[in-house]
Protein backbone atom coordinates (compact mmCIF):
# COMPACT_ATOMS: atom_id res chain seq x y z
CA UNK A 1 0.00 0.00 0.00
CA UNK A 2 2.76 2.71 0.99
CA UNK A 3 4.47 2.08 -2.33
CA UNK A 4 1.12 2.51 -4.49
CA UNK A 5 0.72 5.60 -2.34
CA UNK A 6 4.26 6.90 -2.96
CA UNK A 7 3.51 6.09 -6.79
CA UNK A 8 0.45 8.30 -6.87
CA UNK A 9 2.75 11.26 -5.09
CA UNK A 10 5.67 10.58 -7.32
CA UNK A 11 3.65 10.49 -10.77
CA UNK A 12 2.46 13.58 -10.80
CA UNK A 13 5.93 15.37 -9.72
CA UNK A 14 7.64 13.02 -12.74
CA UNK A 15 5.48 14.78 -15.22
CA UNK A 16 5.47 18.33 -14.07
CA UNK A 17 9.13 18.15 -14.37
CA UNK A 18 8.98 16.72 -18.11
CA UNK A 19 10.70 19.10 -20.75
CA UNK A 20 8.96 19.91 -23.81
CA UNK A 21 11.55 19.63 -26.50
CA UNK A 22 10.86 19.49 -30.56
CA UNK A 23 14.14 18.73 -32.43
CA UNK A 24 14.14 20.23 -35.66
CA UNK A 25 16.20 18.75 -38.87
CA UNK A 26 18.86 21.15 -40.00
CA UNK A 27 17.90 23.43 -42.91
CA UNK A 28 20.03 25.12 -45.49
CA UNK A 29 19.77 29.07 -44.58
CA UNK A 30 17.03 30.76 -46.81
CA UNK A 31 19.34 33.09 -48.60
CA UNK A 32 21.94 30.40 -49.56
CA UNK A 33 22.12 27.06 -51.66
CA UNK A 34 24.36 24.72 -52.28
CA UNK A 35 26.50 24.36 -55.23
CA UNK A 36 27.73 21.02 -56.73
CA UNK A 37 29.47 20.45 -60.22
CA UNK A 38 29.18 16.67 -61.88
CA UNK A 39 31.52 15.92 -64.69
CA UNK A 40 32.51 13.25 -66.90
CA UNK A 41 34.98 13.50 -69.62
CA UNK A 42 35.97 11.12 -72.14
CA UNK A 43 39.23 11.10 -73.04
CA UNK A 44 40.74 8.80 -76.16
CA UNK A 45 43.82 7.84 -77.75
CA UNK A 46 44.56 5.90 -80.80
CA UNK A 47 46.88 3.10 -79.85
CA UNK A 48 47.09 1.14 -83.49
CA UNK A 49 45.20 2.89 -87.03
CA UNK A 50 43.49 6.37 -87.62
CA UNK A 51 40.68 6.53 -85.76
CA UNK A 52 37.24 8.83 -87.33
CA UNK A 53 37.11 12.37 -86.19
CA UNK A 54 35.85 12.54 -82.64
CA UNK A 55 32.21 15.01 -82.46
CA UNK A 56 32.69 18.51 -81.19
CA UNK A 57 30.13 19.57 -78.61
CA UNK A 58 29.39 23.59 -77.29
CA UNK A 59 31.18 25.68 -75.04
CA UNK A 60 30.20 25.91 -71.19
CA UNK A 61 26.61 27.83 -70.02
CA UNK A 62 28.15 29.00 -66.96
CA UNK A 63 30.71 30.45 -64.93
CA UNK A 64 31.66 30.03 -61.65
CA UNK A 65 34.43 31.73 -59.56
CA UNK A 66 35.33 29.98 -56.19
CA UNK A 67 36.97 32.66 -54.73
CA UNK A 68 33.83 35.18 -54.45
CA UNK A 69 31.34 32.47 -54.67
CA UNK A 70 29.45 34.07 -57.60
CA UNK A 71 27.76 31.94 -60.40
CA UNK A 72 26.63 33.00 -63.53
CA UNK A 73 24.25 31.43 -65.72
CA UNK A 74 24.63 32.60 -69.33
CA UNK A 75 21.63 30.33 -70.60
CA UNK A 76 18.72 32.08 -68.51
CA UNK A 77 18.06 28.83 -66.43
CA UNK A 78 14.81 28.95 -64.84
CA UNK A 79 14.27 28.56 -61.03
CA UNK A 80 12.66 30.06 -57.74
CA UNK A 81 14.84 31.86 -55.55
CA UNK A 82 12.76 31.33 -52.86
CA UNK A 83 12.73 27.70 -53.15
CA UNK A 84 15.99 26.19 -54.61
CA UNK A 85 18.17 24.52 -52.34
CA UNK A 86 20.71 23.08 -54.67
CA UNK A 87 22.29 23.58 -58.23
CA UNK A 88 23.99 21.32 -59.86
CA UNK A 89 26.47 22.40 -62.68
CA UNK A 90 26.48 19.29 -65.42
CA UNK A 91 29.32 19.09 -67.53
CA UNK A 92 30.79 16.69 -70.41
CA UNK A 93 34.39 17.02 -71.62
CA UNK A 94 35.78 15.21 -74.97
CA UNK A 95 38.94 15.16 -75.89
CA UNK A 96 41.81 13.09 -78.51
CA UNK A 97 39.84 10.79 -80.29
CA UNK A 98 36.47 11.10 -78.24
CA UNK A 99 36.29 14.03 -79.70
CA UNK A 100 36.95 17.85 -78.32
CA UNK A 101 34.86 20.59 -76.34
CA UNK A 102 33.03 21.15 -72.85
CA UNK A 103 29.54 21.74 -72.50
CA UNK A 104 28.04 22.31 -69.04
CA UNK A 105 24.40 24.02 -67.92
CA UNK A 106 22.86 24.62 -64.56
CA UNK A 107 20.45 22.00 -62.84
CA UNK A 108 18.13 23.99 -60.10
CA UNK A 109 16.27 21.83 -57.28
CA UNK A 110 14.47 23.18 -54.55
CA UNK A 111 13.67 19.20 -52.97
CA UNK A 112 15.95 16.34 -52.04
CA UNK A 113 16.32 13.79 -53.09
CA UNK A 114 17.02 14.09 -56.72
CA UNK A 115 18.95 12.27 -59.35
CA UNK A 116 20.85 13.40 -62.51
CA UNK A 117 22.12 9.96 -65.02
CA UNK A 118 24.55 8.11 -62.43
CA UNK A 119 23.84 10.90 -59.16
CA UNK A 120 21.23 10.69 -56.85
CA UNK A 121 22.30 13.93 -54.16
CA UNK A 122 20.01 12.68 -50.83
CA UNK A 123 21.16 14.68 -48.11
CA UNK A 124 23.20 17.76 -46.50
CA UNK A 125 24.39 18.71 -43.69
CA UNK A 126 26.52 21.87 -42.52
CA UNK A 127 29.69 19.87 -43.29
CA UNK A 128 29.01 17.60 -46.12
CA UNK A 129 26.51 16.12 -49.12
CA UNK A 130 25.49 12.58 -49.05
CA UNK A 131 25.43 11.44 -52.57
CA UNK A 132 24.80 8.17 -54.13
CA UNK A 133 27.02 7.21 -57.62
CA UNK A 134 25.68 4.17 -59.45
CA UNK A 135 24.78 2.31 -56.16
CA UNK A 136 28.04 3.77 -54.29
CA UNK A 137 27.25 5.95 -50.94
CA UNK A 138 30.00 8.78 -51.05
CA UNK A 139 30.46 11.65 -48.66
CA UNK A 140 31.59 14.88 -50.62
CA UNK A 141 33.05 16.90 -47.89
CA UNK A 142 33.40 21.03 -49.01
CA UNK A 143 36.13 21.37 -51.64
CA UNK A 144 37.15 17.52 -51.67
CA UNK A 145 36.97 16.22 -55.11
CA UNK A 146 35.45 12.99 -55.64
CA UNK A 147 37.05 10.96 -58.86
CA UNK A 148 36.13 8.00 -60.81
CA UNK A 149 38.03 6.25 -63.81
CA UNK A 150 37.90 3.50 -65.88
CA UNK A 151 39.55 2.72 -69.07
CA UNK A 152 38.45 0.58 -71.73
CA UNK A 153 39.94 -0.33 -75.08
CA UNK A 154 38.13 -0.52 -78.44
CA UNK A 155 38.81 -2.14 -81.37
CA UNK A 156 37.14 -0.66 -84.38
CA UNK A 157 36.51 -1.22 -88.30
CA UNK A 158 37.56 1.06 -90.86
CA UNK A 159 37.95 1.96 -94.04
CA UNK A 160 41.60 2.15 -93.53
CA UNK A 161 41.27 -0.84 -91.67
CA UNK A 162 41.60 -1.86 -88.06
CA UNK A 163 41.99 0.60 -85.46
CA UNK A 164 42.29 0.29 -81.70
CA UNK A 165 41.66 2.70 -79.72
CA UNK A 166 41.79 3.83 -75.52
CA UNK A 167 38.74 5.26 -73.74
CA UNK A 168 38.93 6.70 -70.06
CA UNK A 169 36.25 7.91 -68.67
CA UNK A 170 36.19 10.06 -65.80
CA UNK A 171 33.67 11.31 -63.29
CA UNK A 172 34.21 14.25 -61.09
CA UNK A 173 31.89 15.60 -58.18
CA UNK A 174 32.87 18.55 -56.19
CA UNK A 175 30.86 20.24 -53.52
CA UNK A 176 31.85 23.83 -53.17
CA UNK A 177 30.02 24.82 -50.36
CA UNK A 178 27.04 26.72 -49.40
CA UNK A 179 26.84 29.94 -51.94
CA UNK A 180 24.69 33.35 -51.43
CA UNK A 181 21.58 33.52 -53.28
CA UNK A 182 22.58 37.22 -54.22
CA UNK A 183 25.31 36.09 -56.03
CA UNK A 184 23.80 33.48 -58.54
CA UNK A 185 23.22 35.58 -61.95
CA UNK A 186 21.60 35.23 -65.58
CA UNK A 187 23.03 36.72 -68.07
């Protein structure tokens, strides 16, 4: 009996001195974003023959400068200031027998997750980006480039005959940060 009695003391004294506490996710700050650029170039050498003429592809859509964080879009992409939360700058390099040029253009998102061909960006926190490439978990850390090569080699038919050729191809991912809103321009 005395300790159902101290119960119905104690109970009430245990939840009068209960804290009310709501944990809240982390959010990127309303006037920034965050900036990541995805590239892959091909790269190819002729090791035996003369290979065709590799295709030639456009110049880049955008500029960005890493010292004063500003980006600028010279292909009027489209987005909500309000709302985005990440760009991604998408890129493709060829070069030697691939071919030659770079071509890049801006990717807005305002949700997580998203994915873009082999990326799928699902998180971020203060420090970092959690990023998945074809089924690999990586953590991109600020200014910490990510790399990925293989290199394959091709034998082809011509009309010169038989030529063999050497393809790498390499992804990059870099994530530079968290980047002011006011500094993100169309030209």
């Amino acid at each position: 009996m005395v300790k159902i009695l101290a119960l119905a003391i104690m109970l009430p004294l245990v939840n009068a001195c209960k804290v009310s506490s709501k944990v809240t996710a982390w959010q990127i700050p309303a006037d920034e974003y965050v900036f990541i650029e995805y590239y892959q170039t091909n790269d190819g050498r002729a090791l035996e023959g003369k290979p065709f003429p590799g295709r030639r592809i456009d110049g880049p859509t955008y500029a960005f400068n890493p010292e004063t964080g500003e980006l600028n879009s010279y292909a009027g992409v489209e987005y909500n200031t309000d709302s985005l939360r990440v760009m991604l700058g998408r890129g493709l390099v060829l070069r030697g027998t691939q071919g030659g040029g770079l071509h890049s253009r801006l990717i807005p998102h305002s949700t997580l997750s998203f994915e873009e061909g082999k990326l799928r960006v699902e998180g971020i926190s203060p420090e970092s980006v959690n990023v998945v490439w074809d089924n690999q978990p990586i953590l991109l850390k600020v200014g910490e480039p990510w790399e990925n090569r293989t290199v394959e080699v091709d034998t082809l038919s011509s009309p010169d005959g038989r030529v063999i050729v050497e393809n790498t191809t390499t992804y990059t991912m870099v994530f530079h940060g968290f980047l002011k809103k006011e500094k993100l321009s169309n030209n």
